[in-house]
Protein backbone atom coordinates (compact mmCIF):
# COMPACT_ATOMS: atom_id res chain seq x y z
CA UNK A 1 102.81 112.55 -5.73
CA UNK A 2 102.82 109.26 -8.07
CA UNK A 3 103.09 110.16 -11.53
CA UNK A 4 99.57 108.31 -11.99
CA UNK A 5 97.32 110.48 -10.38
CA UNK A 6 97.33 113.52 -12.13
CA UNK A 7 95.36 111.63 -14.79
CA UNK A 8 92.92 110.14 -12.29
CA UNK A 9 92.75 113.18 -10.66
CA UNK A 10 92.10 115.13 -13.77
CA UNK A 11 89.66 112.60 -15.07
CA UNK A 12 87.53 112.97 -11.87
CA UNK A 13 86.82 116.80 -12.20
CA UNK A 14 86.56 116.59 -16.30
CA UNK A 15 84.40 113.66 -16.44
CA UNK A 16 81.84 115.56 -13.40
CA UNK A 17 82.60 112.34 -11.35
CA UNK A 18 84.01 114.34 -8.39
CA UNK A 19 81.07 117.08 -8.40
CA UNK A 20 78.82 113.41 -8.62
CA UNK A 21 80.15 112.37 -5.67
CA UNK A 22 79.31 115.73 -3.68
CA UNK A 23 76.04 115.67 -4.92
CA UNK A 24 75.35 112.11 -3.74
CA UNK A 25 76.95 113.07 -0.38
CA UNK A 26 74.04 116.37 -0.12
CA UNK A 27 71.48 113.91 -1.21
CA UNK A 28 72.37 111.41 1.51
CA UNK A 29 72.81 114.30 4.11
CA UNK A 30 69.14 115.91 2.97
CA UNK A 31 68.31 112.40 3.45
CA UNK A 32 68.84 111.63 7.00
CA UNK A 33 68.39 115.33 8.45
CA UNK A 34 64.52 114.95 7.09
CA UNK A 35 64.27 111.56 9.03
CA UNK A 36 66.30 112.20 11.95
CA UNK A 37 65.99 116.07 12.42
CA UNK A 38 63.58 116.86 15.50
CA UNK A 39 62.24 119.97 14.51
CA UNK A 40 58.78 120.47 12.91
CA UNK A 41 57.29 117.85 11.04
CA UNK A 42 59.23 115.98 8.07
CA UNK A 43 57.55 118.40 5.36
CA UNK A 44 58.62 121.10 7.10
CA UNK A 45 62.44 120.02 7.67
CA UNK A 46 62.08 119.03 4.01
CA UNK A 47 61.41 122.62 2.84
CA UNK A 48 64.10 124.47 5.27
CA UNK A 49 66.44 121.79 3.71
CA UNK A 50 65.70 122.52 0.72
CA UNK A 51 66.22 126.30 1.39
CA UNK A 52 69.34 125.51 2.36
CA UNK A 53 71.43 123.51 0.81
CA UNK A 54 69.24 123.91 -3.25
CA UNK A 55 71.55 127.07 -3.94
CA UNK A 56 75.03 125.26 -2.84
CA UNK A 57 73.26 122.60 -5.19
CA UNK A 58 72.59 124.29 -7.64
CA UNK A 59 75.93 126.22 -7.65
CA UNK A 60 77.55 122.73 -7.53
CA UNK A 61 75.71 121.56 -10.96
CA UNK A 62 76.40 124.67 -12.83
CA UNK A 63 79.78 123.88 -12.62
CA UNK A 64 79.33 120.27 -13.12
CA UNK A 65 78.01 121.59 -16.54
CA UNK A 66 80.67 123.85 -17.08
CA UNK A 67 83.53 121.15 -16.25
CA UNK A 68 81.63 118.29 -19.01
CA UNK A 69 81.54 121.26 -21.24
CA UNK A 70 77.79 121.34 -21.50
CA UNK A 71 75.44 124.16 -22.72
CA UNK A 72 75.96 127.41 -21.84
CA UNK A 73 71.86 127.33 -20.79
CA UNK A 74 72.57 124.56 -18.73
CA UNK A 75 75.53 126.75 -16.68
CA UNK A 76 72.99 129.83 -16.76
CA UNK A 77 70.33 128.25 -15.55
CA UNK A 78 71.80 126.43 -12.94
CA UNK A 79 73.03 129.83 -11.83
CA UNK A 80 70.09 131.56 -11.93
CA UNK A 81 68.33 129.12 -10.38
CA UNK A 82 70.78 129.57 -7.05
CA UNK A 83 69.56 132.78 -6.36
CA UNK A 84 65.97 132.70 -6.13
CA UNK A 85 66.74 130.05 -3.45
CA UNK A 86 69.28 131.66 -1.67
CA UNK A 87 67.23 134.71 -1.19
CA UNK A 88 64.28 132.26 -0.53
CA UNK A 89 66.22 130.96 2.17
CA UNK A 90 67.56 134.15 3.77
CA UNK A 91 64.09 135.97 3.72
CA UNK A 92 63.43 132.39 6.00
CA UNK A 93 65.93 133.16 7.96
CA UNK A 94 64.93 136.41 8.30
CA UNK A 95 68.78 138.07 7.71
């Protein structure tokens, strides 16, 4: 490995650029599954969607907040926000 990208590498997860670049990658797939999918009608997809992938989302920005060193709230809250969701989207799911 070059002796140069440790500090890139570390400045990617300290800086929240890396969890960025997830985030933009669920908001492009939430994207084109709502236009594209071919079940149900868009609000529909829209709301299974965001059943499933707001917990992994919200997982993903807690520890955004905890890499940038933000709040404690901000960590809490992002965590506490995963589960109502996740259990939102299991009772859907009907597991």
């Amino acid at each position: 490995m070059p002796d140069n990208f440790l500090p890139i590498l570390t400045h990617l997860f300290t800086s929240g650029l890396a969890i960025d670049v997830a985030l933009v990658v669920i908001a492009l797939e939430f994207l084109a599954l709502c236009l594209f999918g071919r079940s149900g009608t868009l609000a529909t997809r829209a709301f299974t969607l965001v059943l499933a992938l707001g917990p992994g989302t919200c997982l993903m920005l807690a520890l955004r907040a905890a890499l940038t060193q933000s709040s404690l709230v901000w960590v809490a809250l992002f965590l506490a926000l995963s589960l109502p969701l996740h259990l939102a989207d299991l009772a859907r799911r009907k597991i």
